[in-house]
C-alpha atoms as a PDB file:
ATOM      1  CA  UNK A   1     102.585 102.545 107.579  1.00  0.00           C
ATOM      2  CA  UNK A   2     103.237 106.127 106.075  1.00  0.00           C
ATOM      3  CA  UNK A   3     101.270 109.238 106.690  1.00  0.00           C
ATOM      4  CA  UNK A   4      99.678 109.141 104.276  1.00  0.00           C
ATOM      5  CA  UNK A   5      97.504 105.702 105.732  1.00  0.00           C
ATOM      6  CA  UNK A   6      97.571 106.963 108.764  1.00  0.00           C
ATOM      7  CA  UNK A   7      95.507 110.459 107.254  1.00  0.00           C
ATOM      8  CA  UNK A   8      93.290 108.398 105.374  1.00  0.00           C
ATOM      9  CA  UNK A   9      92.262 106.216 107.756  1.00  0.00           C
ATOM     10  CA  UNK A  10      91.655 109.198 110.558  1.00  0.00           C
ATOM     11  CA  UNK A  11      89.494 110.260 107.916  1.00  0.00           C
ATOM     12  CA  UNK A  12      87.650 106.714 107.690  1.00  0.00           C
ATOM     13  CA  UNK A  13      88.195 106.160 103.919  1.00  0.00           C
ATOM     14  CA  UNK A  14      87.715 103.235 102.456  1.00  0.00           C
ATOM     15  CA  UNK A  15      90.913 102.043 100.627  1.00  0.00           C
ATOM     16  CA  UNK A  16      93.258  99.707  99.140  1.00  0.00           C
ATOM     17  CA  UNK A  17      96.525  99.837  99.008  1.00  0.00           C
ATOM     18  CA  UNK A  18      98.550  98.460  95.716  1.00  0.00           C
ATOM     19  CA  UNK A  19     102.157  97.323  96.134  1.00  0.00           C
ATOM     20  CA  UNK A  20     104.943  96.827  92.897  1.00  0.00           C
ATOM     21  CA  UNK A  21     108.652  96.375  92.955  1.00  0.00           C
ATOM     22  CA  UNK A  22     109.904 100.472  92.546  1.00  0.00           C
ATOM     23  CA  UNK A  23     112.580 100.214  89.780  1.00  0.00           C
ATOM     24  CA  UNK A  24     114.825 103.252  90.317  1.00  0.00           C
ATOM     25  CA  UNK A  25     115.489 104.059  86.957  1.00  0.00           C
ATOM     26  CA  UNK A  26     112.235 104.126  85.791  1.00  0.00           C
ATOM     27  CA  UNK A  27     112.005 107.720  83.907  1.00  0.00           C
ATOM     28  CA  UNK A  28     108.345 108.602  85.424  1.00  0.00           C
ATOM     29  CA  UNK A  29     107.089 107.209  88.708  1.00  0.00           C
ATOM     30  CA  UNK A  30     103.620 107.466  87.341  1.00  0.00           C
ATOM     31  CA  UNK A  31     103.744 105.734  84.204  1.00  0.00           C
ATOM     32  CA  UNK A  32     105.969 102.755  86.223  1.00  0.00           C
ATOM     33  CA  UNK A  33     103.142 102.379  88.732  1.00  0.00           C
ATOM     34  CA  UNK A  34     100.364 102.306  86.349  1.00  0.00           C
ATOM     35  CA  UNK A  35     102.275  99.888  84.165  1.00  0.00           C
ATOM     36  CA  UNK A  36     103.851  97.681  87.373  1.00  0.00           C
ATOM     37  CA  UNK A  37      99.681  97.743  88.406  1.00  0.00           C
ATOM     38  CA  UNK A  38      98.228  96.757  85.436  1.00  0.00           C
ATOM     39  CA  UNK A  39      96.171 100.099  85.774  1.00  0.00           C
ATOM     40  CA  UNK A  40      95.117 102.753  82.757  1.00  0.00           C
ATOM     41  CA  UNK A  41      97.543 105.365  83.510  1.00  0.00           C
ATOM     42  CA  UNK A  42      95.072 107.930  83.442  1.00  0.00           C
ATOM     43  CA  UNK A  43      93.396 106.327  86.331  1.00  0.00           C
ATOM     44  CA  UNK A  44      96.846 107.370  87.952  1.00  0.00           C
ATOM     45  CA  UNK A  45      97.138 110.195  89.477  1.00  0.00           C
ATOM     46  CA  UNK A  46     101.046 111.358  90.474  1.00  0.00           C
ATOM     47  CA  UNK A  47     101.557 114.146  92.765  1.00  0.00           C
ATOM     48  CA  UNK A  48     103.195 116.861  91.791  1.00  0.00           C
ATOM     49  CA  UNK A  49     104.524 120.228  93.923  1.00  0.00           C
ATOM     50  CA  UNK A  50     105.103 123.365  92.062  1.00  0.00           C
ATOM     51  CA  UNK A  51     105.864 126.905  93.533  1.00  0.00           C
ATOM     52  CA  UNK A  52     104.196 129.768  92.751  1.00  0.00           C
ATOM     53  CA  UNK A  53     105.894 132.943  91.708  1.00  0.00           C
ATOM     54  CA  UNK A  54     105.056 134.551  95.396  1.00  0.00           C
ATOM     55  CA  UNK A  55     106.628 131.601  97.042  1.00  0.00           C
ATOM     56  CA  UNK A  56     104.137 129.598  97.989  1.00  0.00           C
ATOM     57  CA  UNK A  57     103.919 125.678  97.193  1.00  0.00           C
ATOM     58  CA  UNK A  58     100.914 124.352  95.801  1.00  0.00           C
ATOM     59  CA  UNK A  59     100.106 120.406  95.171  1.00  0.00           C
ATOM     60  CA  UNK A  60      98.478 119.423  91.436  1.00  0.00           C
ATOM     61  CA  UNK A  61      97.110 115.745  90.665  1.00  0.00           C
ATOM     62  CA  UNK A  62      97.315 115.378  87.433  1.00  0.00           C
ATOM     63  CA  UNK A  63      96.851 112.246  85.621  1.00  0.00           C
ATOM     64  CA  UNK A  64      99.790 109.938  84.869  1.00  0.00           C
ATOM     65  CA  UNK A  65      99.702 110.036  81.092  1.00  0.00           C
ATOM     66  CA  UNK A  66      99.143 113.919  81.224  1.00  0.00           C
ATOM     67  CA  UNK A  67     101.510 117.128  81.652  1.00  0.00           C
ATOM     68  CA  UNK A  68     100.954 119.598  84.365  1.00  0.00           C
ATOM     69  CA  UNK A  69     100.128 122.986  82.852  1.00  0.00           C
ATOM     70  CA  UNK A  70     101.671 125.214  84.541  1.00  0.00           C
ATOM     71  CA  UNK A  71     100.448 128.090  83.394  1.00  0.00           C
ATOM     72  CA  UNK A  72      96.444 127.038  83.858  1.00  0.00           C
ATOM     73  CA  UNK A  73      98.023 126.190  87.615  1.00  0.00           C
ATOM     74  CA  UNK A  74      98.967 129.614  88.039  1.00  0.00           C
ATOM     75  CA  UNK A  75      96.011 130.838  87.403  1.00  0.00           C
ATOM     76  CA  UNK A  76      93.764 128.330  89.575  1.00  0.00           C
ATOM     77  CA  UNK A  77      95.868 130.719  92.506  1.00  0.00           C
ATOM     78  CA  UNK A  78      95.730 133.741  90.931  1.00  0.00           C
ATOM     79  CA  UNK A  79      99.377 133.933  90.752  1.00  0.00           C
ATOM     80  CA  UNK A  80     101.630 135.420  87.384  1.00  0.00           C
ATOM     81  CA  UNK A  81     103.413 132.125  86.952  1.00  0.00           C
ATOM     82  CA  UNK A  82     104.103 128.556  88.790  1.00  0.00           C
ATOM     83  CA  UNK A  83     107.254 126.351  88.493  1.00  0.00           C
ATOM     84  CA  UNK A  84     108.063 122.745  89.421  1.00  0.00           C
ATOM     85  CA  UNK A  85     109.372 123.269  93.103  1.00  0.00           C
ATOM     86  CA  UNK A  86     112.925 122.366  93.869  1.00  0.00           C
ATOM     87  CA  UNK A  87     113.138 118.510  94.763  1.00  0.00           C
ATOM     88  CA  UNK A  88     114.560 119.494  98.190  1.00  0.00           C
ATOM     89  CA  UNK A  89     111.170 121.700  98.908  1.00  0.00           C
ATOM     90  CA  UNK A  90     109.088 119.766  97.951  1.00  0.00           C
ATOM     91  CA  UNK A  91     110.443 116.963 100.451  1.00  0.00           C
ATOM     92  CA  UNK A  92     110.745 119.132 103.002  1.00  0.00           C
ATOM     93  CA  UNK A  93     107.061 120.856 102.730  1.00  0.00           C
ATOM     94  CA  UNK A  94     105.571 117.311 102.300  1.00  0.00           C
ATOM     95  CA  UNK A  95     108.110 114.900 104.714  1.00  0.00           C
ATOM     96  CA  UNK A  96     107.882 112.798 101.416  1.00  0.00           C
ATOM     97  CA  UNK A  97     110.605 111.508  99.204  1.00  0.00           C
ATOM     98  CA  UNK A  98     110.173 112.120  95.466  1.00  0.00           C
ATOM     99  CA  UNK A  99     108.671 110.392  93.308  1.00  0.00           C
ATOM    100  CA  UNK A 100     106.338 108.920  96.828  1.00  0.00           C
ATOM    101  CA  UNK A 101     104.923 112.127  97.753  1.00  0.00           C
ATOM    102  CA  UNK A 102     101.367 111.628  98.632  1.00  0.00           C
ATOM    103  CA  UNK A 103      98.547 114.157  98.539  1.00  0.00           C
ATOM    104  CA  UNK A 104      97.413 112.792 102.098  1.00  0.00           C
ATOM    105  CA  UNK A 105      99.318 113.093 105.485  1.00  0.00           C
ATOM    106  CA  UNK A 106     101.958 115.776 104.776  1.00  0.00           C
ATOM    107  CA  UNK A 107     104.283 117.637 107.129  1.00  0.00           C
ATOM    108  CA  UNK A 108     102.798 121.180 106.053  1.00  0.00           C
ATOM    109  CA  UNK A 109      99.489 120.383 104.069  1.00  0.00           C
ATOM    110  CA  UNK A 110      99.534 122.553 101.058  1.00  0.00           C
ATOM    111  CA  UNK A 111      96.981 123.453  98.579  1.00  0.00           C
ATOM    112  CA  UNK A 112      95.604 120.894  96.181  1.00  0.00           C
ATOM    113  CA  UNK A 113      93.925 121.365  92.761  1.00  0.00           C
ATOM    114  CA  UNK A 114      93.654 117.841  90.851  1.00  0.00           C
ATOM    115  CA  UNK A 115      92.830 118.257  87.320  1.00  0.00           C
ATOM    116  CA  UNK A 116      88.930 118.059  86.456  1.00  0.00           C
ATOM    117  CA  UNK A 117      89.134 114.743  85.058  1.00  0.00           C
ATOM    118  CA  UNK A 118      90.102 113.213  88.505  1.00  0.00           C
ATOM    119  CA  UNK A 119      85.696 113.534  88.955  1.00  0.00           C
ATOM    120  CA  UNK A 120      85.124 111.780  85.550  1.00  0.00           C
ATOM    121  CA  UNK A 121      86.579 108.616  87.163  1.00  0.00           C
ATOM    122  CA  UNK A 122      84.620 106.589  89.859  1.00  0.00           C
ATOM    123  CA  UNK A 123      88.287 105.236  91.671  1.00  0.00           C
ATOM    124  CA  UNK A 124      91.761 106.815  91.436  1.00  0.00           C
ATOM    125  CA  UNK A 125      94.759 105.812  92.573  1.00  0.00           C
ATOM    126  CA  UNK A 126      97.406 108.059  94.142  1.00  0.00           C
ATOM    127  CA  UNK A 127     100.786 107.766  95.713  1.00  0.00           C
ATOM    128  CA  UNK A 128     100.696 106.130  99.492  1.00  0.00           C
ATOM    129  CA  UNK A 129     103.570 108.229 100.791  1.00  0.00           C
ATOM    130  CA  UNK A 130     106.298 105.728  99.478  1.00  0.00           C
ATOM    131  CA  UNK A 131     108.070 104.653  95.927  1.00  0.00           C
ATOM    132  CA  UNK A 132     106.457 101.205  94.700  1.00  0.00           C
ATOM    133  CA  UNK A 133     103.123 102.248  96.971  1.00  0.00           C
ATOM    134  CA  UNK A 134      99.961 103.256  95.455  1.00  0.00           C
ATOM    135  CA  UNK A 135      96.543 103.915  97.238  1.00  0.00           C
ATOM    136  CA  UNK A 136      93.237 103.282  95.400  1.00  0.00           C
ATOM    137  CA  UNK A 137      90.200 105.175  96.550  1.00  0.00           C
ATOM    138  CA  UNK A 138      86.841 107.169  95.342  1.00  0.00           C
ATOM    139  CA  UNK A 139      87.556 109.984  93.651  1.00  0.00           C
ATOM    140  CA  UNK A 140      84.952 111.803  95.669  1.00  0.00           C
ATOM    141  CA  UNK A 141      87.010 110.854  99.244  1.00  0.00           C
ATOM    142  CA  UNK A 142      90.106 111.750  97.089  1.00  0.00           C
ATOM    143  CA  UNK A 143      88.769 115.218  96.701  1.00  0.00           C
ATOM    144  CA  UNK A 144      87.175 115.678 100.317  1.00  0.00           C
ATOM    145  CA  UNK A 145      90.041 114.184 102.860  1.00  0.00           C
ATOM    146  CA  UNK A 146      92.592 116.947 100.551  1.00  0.00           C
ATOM    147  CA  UNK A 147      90.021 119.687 100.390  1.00  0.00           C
ATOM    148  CA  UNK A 148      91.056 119.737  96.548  1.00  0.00           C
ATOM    149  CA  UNK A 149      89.922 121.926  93.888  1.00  0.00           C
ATOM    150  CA  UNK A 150      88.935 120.641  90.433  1.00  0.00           C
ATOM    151  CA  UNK A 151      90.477 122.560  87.105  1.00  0.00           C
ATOM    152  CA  UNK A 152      91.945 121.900  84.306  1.00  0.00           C
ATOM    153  CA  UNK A 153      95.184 121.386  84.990  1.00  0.00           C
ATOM    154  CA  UNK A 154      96.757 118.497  82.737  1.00  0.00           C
ATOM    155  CA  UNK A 155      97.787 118.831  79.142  1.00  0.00           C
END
């Protein structure tokens, strides 16, 4: 059980959680669970923290066979400019370990924007809080139980 379950079923979501072997030297955790799944990677969603250039740490779903944009995330905030957040942050903000950070049940929930083709897609799948873990759910529950924006995000 992560947090991340725990969230979504508080929130009474209907889910399904989708299990595969983690290989640690897998170059994108995305792309390895969409692959390890048997899933269309752009039905994947990985779960990415960036920082804003006032400090603040925002969350972006972007799609696993996409880039995040950086700049167009900036901008969703109104800030100048956005980075990837440090690794450490970004485990400490969420109680998450990269590569399993989850956009559900974290430590200090940040701000979500998932990019606008997350609503195109009936079902997404998402990090469960865990390497080799994967939730599958509505987009639409997606969206509500993170209080999520939609933009375009991905590249």
């Amino acid at each position: 059980m992560t947090p991340a379950i725990t969230a979504l079923r508080a929130a009474r979501v209907a889910f399904e959680l989708l299990e595969y072997c983690h290989d640690p030297a897998a170059p994108s955790f995305g792309l390895e669970a969409a692959s390890a799944l048997g899933l269309d990677p752009s039905l994947v969603f990985k779960t990415l923290v960036a920082s804003l250039d006032d400090g603040r740490l925002v969350v972006a779903l972007v799609p696993a066979n996409r880039e995040l944009d950086l700049k167009a995330l900036a901008g969703v905030f109104s800030a100048k400019s956005a980075v990837m957040a440090a690794v450490a942050a970004a485990e400490r903000a969420t109680g998450y370990v990269a590569g399993g950070i989850s956009p559900f049940g974290q430590r200090r929930a940040l701000p979500v924007v998932a990019d606008e083709t997350l609503a195109s897609h009936p079902r997404v799948s998402v990090s469960a809080g865990r390497r080799g873990l994967q939730v599958a759910l509505a987009s639409r529950d997606l969206i509500r139980v993170c209080g999520a924006r939609l933009a375009p995000v991905a590249r």
